[in-house]
N, C-alpha and C. Protein backbone atom coordinates (compact mmCIF):
# COMPACT_ATOMS: atom_id res chain seq x y z
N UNK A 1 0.65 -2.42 -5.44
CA UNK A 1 1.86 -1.65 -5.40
C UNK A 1 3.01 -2.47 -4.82
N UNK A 2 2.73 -3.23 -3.44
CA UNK A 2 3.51 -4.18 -3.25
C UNK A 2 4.07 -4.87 -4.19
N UNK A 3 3.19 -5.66 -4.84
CA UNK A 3 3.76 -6.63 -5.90
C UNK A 3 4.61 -6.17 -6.85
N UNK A 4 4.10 -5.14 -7.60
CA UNK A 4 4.89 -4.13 -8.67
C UNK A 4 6.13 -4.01 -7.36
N UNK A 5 6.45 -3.24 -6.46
CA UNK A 5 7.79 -3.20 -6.26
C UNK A 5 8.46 -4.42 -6.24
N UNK A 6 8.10 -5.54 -5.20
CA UNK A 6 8.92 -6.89 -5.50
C UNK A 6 9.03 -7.51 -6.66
N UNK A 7 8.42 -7.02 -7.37
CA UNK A 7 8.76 -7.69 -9.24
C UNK A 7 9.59 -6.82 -9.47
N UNK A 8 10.52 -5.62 -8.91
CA UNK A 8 11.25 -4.87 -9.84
C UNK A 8 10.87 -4.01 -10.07
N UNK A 9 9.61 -3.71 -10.30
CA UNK A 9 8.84 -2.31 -10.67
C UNK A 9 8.40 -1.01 -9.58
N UNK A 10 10.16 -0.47 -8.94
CA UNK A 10 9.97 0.35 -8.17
C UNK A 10 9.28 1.23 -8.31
N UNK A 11 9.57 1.81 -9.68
CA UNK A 11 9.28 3.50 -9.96
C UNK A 11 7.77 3.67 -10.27
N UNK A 12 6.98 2.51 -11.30
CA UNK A 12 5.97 2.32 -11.50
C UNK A 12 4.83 2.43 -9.93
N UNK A 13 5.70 1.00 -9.61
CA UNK A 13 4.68 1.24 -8.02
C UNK A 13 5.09 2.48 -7.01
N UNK A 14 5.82 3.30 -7.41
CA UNK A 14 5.65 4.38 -6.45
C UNK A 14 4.69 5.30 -7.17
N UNK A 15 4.98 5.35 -8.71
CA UNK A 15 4.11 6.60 -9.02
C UNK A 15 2.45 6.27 -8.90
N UNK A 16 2.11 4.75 -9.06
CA UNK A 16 0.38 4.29 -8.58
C UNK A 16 0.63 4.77 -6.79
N UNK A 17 1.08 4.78 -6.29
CA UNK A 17 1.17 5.10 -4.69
C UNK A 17 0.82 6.52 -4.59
N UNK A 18 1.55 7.25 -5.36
CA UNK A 18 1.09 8.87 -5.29
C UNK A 18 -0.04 9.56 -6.15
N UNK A 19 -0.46 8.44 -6.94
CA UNK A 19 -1.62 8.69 -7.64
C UNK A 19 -2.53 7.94 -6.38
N UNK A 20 -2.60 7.40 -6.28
CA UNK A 20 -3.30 6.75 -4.78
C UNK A 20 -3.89 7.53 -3.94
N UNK A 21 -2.68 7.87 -3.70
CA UNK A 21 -2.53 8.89 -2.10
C UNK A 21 -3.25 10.15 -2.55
N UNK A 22 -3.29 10.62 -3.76
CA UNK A 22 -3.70 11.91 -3.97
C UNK A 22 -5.10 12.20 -3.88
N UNK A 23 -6.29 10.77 -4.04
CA UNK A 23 -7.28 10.46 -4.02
C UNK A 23 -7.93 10.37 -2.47
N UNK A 24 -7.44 11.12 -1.69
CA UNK A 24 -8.01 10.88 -0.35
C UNK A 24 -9.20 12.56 -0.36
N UNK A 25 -9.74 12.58 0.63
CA UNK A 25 -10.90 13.52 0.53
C UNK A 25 -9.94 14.26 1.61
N UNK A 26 -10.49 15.60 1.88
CA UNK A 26 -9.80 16.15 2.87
C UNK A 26 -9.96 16.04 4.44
N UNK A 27 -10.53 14.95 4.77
CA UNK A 27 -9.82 14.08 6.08
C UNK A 27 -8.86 13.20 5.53
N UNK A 28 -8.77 12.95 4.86
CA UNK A 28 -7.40 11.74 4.01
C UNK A 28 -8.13 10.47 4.37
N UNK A 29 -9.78 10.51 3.74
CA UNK A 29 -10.32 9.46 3.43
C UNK A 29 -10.20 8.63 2.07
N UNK A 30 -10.43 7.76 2.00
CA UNK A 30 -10.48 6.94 0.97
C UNK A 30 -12.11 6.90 0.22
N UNK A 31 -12.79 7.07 -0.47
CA UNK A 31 -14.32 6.41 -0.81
C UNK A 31 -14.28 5.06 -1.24
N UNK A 32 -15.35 4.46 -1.48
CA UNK A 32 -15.20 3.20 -2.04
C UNK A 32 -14.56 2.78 -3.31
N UNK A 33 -15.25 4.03 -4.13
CA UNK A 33 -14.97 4.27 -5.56
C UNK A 33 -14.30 5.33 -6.26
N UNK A 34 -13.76 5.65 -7.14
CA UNK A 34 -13.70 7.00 -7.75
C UNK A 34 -14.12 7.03 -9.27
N UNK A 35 -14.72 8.32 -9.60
CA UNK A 35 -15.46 7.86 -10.87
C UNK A 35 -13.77 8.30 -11.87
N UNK A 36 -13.55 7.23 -13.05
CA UNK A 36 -12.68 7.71 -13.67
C UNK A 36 -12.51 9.15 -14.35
N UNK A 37 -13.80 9.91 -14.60
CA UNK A 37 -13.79 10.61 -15.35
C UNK A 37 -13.40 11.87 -14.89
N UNK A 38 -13.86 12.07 -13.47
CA UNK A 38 -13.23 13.33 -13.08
C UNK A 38 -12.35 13.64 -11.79
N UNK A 39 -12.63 12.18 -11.40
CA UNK A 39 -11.97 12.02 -10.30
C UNK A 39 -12.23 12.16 -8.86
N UNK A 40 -13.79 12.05 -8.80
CA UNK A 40 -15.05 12.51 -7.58
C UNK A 40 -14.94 11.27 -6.71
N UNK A 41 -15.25 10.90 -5.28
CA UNK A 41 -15.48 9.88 -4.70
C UNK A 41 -16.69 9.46 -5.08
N UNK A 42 -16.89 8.50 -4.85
CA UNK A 42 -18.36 7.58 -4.86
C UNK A 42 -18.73 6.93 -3.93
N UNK A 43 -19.52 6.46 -3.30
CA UNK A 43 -19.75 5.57 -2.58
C UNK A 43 -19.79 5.54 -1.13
N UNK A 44 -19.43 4.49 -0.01
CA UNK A 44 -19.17 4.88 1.20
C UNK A 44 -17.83 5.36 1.51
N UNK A 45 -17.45 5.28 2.76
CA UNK A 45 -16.17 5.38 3.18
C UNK A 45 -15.51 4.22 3.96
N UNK A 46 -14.97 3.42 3.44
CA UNK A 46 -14.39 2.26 4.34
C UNK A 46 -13.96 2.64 5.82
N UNK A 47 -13.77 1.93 6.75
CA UNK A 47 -12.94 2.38 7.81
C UNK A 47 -11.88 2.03 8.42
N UNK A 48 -11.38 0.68 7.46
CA UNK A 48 -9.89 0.22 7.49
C UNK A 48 -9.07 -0.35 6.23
N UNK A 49 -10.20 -0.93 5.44
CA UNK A 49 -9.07 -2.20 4.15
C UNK A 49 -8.39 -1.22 3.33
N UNK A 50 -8.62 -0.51 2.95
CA UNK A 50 -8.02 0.71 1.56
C UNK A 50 -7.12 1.33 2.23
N UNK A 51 -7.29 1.77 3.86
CA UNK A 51 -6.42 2.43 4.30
C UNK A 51 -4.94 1.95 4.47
N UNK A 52 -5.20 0.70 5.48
CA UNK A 52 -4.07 -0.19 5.51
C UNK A 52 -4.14 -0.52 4.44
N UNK A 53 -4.14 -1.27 3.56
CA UNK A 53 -3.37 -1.42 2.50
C UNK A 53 -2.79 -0.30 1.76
N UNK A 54 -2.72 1.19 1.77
CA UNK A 54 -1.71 2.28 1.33
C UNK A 54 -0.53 2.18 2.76
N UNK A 55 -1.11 2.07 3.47
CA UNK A 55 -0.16 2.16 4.63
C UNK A 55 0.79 0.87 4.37
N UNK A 56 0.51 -0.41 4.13
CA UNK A 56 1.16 -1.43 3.98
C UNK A 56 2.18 -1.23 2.72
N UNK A 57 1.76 -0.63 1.40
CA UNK A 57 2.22 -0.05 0.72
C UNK A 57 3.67 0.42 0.83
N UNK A 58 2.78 1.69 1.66
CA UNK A 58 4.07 2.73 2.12
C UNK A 58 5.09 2.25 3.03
N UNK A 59 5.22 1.01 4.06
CA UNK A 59 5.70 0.39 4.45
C UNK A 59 6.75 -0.48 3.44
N UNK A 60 6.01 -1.00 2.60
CA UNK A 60 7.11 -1.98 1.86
C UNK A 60 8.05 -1.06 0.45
N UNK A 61 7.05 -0.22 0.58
CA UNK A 61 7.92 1.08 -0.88
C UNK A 61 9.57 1.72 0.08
N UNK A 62 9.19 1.90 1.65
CA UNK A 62 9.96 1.91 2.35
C UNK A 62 11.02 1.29 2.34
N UNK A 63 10.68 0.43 3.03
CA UNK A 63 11.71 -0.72 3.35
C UNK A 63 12.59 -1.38 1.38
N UNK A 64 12.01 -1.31 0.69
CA UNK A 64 12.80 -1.43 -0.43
C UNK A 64 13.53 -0.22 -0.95
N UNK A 65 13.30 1.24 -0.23
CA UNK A 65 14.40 2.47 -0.81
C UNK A 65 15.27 1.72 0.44
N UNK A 66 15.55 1.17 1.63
CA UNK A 66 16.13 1.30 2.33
C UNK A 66 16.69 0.18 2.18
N UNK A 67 17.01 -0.63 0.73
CA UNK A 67 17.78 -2.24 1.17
C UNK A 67 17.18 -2.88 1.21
N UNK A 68 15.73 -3.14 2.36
CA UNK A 68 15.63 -4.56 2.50
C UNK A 68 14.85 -5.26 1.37
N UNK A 69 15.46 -6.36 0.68
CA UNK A 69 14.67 -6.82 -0.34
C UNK A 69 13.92 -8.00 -0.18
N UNK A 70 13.65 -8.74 0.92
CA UNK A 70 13.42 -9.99 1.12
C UNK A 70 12.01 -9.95 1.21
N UNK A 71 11.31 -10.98 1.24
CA UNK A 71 9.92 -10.83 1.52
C UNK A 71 9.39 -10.70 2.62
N UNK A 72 8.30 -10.56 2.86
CA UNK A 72 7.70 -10.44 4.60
C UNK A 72 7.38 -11.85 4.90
N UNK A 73 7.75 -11.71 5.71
CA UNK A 73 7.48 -13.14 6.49
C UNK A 73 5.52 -13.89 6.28
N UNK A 74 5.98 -14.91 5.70
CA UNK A 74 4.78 -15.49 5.33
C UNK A 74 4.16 -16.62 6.33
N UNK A 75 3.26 -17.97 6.09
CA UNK A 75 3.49 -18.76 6.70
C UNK A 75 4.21 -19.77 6.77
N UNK A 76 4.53 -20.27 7.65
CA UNK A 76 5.79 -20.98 7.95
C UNK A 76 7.16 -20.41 7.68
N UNK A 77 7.61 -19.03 7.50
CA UNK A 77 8.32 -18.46 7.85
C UNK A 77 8.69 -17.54 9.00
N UNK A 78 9.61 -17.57 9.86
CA UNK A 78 9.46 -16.67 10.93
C UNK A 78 10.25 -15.34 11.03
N UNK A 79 9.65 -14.75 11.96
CA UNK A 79 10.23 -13.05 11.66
C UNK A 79 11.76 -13.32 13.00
N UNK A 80 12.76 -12.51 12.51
CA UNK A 80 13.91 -12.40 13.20
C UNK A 80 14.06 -13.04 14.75
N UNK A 81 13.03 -11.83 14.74
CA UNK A 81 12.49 -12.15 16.89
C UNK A 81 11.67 -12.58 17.27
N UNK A 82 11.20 -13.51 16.48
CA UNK A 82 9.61 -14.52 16.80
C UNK A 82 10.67 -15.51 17.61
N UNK A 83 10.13 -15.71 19.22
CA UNK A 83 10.79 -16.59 19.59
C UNK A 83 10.38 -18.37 19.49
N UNK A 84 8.87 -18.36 18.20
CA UNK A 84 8.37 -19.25 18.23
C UNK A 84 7.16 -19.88 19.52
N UNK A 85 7.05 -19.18 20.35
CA UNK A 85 5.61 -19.39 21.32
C UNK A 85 4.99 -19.74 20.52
């Protein structure tokens, strides 16, 4: 979803975001899997990668309704207030 928005493809990567999001169980879990056909979980339940990454998502779907278009700071790039320590 990230990528789709920084290529330009806001609207696309928001609507995979809410198709995403809609797939949580009712703790607003993630499963490992979902079967395509009806749309059931499968599998285990992760307890962080799937999550953060919607959250990271929703972070950068953010920050691009709000302006910022630049990339996130990678390596060897530094963030605003990294005083470099």
């Amino acid at each position: 979803m990230g990528c789709l928005a920084l290529a330009g493809e806001r609207d696309e990567a928001g609507h995979l975001f809410e198709r995403l999001a809609g797939r949580t169980n009712d703790l607003g879990l993630f499963s490992e899997q979902v079967d395509p056909r009806d749309g059931a979980a499968l599998g285990n339940f992760p307890q962080a990668f799937s999550h953060i990454g919607l959250i990271n998502a929703a972070g950068g779907l953010g920050d691009l309704d709000a302006g910022h278009r630049e990339l996130p700071p990678g390596p060897g790039r530094r963030i605003p207030w990294d005083s470099g320590a």
